[in-house]
N, C-alpha and C. Protein backbone atom coordinates (compact mmCIF):
# COMPACT_ATOMS: atom_id res chain seq x y z
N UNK A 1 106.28 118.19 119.39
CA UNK A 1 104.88 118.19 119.03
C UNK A 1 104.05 118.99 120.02
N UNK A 2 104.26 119.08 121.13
CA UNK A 2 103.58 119.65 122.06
C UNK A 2 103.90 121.15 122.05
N UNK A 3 104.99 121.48 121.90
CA UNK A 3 105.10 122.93 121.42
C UNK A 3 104.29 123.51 120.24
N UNK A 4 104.38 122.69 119.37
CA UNK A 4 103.07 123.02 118.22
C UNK A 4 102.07 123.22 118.42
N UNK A 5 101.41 121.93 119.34
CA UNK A 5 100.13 121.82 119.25
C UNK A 5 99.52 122.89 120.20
N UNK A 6 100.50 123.85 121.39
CA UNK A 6 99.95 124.81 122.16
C UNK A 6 100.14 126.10 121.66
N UNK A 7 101.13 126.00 120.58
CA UNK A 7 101.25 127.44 119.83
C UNK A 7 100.09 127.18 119.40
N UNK A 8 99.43 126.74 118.25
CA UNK A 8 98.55 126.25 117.21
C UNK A 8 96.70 126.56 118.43
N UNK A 9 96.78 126.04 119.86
CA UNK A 9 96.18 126.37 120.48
C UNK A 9 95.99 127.90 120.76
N UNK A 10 97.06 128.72 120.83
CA UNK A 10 96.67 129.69 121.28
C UNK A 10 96.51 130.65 119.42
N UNK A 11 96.45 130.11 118.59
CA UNK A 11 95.72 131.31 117.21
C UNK A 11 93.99 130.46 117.50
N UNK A 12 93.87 131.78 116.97
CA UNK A 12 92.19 131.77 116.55
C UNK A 12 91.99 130.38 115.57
N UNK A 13 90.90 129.30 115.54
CA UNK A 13 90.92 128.42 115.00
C UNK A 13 89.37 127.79 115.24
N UNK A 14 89.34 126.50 114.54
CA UNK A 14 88.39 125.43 115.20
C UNK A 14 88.12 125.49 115.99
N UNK A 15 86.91 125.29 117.11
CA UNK A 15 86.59 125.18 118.39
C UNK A 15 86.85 123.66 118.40
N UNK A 16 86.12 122.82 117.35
CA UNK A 16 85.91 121.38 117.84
C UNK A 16 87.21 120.89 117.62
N UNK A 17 87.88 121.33 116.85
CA UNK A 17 88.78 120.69 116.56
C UNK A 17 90.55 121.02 117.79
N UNK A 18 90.12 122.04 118.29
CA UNK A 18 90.52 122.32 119.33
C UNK A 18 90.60 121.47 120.81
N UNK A 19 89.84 121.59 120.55
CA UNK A 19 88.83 120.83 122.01
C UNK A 19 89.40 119.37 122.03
N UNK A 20 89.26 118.82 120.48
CA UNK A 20 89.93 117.65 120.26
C UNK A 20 91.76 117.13 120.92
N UNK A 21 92.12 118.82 120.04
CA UNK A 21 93.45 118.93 120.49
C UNK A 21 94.17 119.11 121.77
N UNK A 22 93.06 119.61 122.71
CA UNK A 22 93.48 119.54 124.26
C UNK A 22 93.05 118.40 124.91
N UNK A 23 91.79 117.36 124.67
CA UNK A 23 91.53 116.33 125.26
C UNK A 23 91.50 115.46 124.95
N UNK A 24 92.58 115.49 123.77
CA UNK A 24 92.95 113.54 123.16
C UNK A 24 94.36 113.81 122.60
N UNK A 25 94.97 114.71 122.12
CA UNK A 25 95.89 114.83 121.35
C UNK A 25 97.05 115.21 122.54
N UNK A 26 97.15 116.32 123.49
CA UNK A 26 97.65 116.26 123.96
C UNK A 26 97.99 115.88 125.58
N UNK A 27 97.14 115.39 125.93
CA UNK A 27 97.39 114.26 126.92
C UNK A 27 98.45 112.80 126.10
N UNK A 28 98.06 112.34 125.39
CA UNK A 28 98.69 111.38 124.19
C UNK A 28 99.74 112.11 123.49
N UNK A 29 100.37 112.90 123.12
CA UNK A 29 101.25 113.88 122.81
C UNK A 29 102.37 112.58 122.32
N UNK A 30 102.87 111.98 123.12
CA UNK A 30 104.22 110.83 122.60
C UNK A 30 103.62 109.88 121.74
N UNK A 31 102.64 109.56 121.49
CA UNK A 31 101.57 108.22 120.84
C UNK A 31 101.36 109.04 119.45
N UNK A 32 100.79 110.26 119.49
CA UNK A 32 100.45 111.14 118.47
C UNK A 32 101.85 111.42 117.55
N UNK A 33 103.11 111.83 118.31
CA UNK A 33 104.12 112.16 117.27
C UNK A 33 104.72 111.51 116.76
N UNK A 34 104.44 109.59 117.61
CA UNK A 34 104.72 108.20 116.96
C UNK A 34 104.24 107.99 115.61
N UNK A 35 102.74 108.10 115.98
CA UNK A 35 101.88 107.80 114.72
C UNK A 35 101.93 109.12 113.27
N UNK A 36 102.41 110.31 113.85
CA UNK A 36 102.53 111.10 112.36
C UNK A 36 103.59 111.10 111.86
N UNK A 37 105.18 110.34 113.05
CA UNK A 37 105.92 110.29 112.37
C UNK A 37 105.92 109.20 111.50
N UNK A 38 105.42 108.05 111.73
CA UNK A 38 104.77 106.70 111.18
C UNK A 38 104.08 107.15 110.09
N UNK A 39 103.32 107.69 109.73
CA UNK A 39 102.17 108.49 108.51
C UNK A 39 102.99 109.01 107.60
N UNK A 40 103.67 109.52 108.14
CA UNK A 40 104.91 110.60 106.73
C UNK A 40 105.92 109.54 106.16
N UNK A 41 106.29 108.97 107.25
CA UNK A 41 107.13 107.69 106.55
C UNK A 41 106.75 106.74 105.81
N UNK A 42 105.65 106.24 106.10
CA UNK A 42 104.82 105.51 105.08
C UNK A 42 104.68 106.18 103.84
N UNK A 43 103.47 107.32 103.99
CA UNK A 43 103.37 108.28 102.40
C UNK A 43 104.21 108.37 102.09
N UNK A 44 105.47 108.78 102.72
CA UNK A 44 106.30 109.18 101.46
C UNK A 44 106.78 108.20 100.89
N UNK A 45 107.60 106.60 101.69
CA UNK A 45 107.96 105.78 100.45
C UNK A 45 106.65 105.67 99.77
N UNK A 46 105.69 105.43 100.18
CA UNK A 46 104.49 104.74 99.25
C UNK A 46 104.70 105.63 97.70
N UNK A 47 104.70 107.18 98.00
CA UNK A 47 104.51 108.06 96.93
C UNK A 47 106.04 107.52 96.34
N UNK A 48 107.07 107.77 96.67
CA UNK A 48 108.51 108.06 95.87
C UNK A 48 109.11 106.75 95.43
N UNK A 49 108.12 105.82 95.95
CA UNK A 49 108.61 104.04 95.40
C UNK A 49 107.51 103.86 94.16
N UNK A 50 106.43 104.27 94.39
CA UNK A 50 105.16 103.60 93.76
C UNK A 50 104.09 102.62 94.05
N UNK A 51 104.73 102.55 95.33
CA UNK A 51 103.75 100.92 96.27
C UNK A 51 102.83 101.49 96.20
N UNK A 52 101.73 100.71 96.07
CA UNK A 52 100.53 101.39 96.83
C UNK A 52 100.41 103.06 97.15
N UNK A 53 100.54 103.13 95.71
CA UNK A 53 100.23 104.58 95.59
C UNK A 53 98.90 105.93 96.15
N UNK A 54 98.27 104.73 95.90
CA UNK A 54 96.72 105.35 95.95
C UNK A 54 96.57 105.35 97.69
N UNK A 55 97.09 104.67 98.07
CA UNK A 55 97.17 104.44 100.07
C UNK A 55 98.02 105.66 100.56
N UNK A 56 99.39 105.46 100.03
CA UNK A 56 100.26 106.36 100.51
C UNK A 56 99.61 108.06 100.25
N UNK A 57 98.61 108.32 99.24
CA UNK A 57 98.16 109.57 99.37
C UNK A 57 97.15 109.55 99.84
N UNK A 58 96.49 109.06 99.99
CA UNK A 58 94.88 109.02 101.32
C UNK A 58 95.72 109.10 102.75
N UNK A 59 96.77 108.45 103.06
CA UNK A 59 97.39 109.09 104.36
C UNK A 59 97.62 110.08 103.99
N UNK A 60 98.80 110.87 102.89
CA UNK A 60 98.68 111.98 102.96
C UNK A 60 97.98 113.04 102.81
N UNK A 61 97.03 113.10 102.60
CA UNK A 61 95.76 113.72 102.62
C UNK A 61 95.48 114.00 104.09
N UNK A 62 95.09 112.90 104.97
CA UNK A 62 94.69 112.83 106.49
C UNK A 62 95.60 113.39 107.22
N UNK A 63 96.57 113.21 106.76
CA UNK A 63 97.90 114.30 107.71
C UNK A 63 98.08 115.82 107.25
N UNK A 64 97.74 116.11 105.98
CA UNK A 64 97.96 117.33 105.47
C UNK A 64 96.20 117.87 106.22
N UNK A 65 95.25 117.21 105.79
CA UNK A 65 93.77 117.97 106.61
C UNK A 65 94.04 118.30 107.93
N UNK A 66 94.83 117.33 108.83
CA UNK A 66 95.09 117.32 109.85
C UNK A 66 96.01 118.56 110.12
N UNK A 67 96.79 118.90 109.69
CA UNK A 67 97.72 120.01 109.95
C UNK A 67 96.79 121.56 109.27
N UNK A 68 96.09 121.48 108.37
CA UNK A 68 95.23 122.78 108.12
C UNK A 68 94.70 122.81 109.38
N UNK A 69 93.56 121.92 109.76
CA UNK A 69 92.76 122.12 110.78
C UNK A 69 93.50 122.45 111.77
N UNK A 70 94.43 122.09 112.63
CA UNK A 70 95.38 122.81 113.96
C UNK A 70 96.00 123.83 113.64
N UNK A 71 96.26 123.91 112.31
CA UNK A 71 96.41 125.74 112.08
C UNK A 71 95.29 126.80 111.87
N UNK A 72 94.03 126.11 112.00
CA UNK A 72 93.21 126.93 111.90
C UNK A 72 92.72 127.27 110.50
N UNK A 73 93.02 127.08 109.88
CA UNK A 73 92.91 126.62 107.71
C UNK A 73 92.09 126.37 107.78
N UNK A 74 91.37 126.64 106.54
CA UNK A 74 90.38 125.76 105.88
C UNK A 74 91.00 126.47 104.08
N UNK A 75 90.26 125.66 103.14
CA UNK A 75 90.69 125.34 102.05
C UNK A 75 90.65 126.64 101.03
N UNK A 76 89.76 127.42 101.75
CA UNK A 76 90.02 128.95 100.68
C UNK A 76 91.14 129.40 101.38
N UNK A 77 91.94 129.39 102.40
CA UNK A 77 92.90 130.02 103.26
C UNK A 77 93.82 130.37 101.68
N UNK A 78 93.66 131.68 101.30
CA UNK A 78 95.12 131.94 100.12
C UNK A 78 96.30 131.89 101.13
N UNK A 79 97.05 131.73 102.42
CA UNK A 79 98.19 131.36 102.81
C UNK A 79 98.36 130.07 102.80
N UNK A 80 98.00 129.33 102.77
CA UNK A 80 97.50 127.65 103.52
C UNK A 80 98.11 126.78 102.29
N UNK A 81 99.08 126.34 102.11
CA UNK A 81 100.13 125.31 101.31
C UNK A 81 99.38 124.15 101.65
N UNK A 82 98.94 123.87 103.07
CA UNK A 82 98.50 122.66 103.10
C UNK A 82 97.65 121.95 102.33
N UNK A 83 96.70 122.89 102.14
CA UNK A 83 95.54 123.14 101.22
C UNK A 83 95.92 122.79 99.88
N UNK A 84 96.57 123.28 99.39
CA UNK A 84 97.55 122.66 97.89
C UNK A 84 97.88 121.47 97.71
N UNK A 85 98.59 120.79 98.82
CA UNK A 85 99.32 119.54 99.13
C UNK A 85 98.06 118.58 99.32
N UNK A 86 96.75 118.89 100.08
CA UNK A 86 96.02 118.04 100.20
C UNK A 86 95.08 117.87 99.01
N UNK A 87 94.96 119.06 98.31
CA UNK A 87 94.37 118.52 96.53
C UNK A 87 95.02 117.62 95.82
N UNK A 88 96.24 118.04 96.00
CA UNK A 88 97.04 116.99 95.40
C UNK A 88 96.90 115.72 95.60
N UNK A 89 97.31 115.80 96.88
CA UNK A 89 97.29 113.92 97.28
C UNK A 89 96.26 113.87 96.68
N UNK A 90 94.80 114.15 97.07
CA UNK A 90 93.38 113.64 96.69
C UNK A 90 93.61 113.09 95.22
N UNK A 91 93.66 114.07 94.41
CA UNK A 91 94.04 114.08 92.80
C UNK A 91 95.13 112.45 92.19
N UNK A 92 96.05 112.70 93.00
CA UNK A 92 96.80 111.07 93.23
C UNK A 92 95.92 110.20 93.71
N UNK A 93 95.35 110.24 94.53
CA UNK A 93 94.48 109.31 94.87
C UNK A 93 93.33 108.95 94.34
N UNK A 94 92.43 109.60 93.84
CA UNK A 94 91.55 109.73 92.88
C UNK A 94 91.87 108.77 91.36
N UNK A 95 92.95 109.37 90.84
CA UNK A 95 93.26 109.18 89.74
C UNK A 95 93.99 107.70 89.68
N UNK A 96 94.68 107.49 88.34
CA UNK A 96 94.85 105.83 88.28
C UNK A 96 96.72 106.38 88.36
N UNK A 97 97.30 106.41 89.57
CA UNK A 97 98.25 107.34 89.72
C UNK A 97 99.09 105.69 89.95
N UNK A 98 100.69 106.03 89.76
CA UNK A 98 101.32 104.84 89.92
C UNK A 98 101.07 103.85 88.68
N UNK A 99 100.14 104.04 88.02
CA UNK A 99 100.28 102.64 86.66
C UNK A 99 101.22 102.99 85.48
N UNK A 100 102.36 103.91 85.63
CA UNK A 100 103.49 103.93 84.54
C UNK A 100 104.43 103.50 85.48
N UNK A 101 104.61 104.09 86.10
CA UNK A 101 106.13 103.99 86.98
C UNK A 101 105.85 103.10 88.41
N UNK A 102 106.90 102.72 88.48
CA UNK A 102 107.06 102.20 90.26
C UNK A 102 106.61 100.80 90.16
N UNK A 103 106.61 100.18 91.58
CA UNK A 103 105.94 98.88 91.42
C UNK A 103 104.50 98.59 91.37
N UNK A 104 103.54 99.91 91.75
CA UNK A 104 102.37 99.12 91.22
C UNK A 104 102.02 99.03 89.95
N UNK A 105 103.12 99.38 88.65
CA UNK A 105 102.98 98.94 87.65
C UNK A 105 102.78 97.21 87.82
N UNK A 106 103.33 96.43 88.40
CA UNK A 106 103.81 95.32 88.28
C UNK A 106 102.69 94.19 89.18
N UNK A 107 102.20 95.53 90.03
CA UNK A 107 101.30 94.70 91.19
C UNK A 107 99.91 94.96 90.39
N UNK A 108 99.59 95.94 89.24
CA UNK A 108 98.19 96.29 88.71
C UNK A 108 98.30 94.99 87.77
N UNK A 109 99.20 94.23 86.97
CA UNK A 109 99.13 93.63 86.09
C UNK A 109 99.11 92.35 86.67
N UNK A 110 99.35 91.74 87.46
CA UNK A 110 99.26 90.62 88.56
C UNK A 110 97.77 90.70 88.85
N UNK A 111 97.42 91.54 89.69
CA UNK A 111 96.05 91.55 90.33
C UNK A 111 95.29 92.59 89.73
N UNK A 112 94.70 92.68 88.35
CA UNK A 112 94.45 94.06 87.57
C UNK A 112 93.06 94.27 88.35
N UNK A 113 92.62 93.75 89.08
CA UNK A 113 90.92 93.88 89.72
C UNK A 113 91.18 94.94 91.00
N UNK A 114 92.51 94.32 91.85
CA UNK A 114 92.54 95.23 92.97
C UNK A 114 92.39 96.66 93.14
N UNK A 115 92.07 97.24 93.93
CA UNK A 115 91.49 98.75 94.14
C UNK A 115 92.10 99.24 94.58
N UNK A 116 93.31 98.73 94.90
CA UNK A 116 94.47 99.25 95.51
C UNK A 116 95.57 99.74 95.12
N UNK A 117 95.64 99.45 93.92
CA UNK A 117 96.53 99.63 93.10
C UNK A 117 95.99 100.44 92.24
């Protein structure tokens, strides 16, 4: 992670978000690659099981924004995949995503009020 985050330092990018990245991110560097490896593992069962669908892509969203921004991206970037990946999630998340397949079929019909599902 720290190799990233100083390549990613030295392209043209964010100032603030920079700034961020040298005086919280990488001082914390082992805490940080805990928690995104923690973030991807979550989204992804959340997405490829059906749990808590709508959760598992609002993390992925925050990790995919998160990786435009240290590359210096923003959302017109025509190279920027991230940018793709993070409509998406949104779009999953947004939408009533998970009520055919997976288990929050099973958890919407139990608790049909929750917002979580």
């Amino acid at each position: 992670m720290v190799e990233f985050i100083n390549a990613m330092l030295k392209r043209p990018g964010w100032a603030w978000y920079q700034q961020f990245l040298r005086s919280e991110v990488l001082p914390h560097a082992t805490a940080f690659s805990y928690l995104v490896m923690a973030g991807e593992l979550v989204a992804g069962i959340c997405l490829l099981f059906g749990i808590c669908t709508r959760a598992g892509a609002a993390i992925a969203a925050v990790l995919f924004l998160n990786y435009m921004l240290a590359k210096g991206r923003w959302f017109l970037s025509p190279d920027s995949e991230d940018a793709a990946v993070f409509f998406s999630a949104l779009v999953v998340m947004l939408g009533a995503a998970g009520r055919s397949f997976g288990v929050d079929v099973f958890l919407a019909r139990r608790w049909p009020n929750a917002l979580i599902w």
